[in-house]
C-alpha atoms as a PDB file:
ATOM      1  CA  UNK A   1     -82.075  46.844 -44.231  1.00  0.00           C
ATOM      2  CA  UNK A   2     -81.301  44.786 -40.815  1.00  0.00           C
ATOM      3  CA  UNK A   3     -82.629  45.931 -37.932  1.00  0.00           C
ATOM      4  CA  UNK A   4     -80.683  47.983 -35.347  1.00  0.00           C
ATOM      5  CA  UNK A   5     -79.935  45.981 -32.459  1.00  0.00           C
ATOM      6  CA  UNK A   6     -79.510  46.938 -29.045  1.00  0.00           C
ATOM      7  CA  UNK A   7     -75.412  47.156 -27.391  1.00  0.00           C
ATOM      8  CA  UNK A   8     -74.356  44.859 -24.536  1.00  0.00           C
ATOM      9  CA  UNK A   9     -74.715  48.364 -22.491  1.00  0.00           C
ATOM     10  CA  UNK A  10     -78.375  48.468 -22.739  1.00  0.00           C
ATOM     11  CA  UNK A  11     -78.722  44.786 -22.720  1.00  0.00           C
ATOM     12  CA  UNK A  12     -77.298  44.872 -19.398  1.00  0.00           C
ATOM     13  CA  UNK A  13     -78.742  47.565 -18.884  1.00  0.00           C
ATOM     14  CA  UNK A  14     -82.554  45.793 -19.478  1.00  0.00           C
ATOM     15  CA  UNK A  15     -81.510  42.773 -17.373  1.00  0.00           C
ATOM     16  CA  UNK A  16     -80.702  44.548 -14.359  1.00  0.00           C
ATOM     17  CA  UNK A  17     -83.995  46.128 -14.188  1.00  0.00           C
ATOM     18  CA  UNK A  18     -86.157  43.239 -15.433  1.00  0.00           C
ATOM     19  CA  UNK A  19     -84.325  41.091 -12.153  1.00  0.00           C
ATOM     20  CA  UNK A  20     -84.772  44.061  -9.702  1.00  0.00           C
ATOM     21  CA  UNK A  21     -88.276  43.522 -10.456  1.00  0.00           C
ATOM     22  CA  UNK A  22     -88.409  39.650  -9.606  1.00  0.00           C
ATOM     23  CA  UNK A  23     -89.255  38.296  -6.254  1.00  0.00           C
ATOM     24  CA  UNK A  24     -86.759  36.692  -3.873  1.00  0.00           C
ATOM     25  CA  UNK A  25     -89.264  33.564  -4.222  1.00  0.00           C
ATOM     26  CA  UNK A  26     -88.758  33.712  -8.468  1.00  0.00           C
ATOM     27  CA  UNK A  27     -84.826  34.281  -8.356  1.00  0.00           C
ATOM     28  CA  UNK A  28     -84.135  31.247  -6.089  1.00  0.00           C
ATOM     29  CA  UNK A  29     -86.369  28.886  -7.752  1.00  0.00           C
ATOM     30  CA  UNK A  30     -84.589  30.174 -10.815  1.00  0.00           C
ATOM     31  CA  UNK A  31     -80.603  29.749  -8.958  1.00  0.00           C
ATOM     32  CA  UNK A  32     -82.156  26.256  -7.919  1.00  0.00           C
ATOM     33  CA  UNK A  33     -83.423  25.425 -11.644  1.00  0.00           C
ATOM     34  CA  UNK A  34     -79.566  26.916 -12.974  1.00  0.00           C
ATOM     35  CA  UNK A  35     -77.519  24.780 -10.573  1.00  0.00           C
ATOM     36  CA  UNK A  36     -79.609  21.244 -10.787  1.00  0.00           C
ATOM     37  CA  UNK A  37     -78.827  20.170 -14.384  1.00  0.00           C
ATOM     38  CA  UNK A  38     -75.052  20.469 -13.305  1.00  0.00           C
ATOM     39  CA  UNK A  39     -75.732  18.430 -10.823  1.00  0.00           C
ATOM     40  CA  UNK A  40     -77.670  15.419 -12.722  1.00  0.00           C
ATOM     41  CA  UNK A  41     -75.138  16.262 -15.476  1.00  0.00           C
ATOM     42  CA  UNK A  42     -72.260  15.248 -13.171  1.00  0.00           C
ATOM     43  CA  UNK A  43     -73.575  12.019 -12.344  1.00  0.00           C
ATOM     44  CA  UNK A  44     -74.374  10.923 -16.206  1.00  0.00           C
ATOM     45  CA  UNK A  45     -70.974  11.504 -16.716  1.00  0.00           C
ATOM     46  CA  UNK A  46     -69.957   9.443 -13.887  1.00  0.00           C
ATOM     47  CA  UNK A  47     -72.279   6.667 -14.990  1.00  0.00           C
ATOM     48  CA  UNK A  48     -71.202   6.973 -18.878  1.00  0.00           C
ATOM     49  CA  UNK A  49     -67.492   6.315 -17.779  1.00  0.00           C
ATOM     50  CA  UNK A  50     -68.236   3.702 -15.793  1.00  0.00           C
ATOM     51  CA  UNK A  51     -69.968   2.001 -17.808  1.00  0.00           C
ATOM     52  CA  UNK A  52     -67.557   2.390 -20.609  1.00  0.00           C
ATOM     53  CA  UNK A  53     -65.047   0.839 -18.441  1.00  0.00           C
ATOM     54  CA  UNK A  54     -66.990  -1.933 -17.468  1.00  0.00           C
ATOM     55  CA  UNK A  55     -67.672  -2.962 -21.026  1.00  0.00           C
ATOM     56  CA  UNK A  56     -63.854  -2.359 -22.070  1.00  0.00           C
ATOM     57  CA  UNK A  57     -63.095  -4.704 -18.844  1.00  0.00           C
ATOM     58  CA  UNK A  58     -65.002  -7.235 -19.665  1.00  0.00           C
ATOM     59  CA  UNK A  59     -63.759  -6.863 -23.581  1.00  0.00           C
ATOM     60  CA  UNK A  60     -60.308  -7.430 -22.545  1.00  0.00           C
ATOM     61  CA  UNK A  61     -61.094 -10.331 -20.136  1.00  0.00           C
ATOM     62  CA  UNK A  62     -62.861 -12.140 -22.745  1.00  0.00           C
ATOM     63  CA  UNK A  63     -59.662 -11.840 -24.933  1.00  0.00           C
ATOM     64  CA  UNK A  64     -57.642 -13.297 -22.610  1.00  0.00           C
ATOM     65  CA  UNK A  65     -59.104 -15.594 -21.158  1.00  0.00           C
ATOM     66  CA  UNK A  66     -59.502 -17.485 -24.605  1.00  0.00           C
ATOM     67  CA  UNK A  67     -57.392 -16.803 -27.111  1.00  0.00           C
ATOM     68  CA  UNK A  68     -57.839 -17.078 -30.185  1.00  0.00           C
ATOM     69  CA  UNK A  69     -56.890 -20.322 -31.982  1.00  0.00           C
ATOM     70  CA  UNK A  70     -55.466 -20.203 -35.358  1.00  0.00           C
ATOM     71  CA  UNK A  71     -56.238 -23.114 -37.800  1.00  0.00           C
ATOM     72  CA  UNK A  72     -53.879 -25.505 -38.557  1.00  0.00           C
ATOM     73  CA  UNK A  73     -51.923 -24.552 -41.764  1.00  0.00           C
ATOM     74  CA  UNK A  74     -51.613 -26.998 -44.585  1.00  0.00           C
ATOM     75  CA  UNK A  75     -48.166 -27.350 -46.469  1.00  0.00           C
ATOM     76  CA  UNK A  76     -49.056 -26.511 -50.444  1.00  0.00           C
ATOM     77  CA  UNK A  77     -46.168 -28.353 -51.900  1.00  0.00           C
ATOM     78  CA  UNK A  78     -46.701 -31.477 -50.129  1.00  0.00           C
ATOM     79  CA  UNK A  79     -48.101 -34.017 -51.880  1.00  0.00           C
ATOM     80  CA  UNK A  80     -50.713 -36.688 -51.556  1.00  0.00           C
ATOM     81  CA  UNK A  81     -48.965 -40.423 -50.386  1.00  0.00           C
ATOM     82  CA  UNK A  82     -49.446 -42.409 -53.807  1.00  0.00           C
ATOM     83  CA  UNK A  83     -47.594 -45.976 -52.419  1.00  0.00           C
ATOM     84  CA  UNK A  84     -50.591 -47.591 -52.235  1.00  0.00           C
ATOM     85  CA  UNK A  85     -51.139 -47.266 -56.122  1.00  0.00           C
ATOM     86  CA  UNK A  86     -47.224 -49.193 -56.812  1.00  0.00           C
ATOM     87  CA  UNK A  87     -48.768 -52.174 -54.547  1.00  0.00           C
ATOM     88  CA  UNK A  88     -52.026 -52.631 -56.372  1.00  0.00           C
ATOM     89  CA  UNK A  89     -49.835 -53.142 -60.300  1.00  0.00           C
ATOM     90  CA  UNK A  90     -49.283 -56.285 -61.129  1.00  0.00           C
ATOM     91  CA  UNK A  91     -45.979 -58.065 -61.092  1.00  0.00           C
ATOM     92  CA  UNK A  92     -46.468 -59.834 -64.707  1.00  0.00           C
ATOM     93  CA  UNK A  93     -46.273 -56.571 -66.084  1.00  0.00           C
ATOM     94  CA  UNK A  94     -42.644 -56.301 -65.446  1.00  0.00           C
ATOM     95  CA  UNK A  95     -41.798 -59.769 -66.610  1.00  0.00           C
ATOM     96  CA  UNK A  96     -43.224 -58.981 -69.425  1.00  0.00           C
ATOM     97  CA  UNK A  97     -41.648 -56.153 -70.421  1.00  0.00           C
ATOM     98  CA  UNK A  98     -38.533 -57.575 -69.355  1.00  0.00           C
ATOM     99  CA  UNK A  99     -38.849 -60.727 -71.752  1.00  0.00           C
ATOM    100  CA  UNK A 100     -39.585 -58.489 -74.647  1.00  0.00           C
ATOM    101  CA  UNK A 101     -38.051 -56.038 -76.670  1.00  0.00           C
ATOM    102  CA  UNK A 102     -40.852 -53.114 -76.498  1.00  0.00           C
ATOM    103  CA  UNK A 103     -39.114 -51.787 -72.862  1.00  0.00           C
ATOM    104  CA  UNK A 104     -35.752 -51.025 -74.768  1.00  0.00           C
ATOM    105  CA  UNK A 105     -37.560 -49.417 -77.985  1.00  0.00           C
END
């Protein structure tokens, strides 16, 4: 079985009388303790965003300041310049073939 527990009534109720018997002294040190993380809170928040937007500043300046540079692009069907190969046969080949039958074969 779960144990009973006590309505928001009594709760109340309980809390009433447990700060009626506090001293002035206790409840503001407590109101002071309450109110001071909201306070330090605030701040971090303010820092957080501004440091976010310092970063995302300087992100974006470094971006545009230097774009990026693609590299060059190479043409696939281009092909390799093979002239220097025709220059480099030699020229008794031809009149050879020429005087002989083989080239019409």
């Amino acid at each position: 079985m779960s144990p009973t527990l006590p309505d928001d009534a009594a709760l109340a109720q309980l809390h009433a009388h447990a700060v009626t018997q506090l001293s002035p002294a206790t409840l503001a040190r407590l109101r002071a303790a309450r109110h001071a993380p909201q306070r330090a809170r605030a701040h971090g928040w303010w820092l957080a965003t501004a440091c976010s937007l310092v970063v995302a500043l300087g992100l974006g300046i470094s971006f545009t300041a230097r774009p990026p540079v693609a590299p060059p692009v190479q043409m696939a069907g281009v092909a390799a310049d093979d002239s220097g190969d025709v220059l480099d046969e030699n020229p008794d080949l031809y009149l050879w073939l020429g005087a002989t039958d083989l080239a019409m074969e």
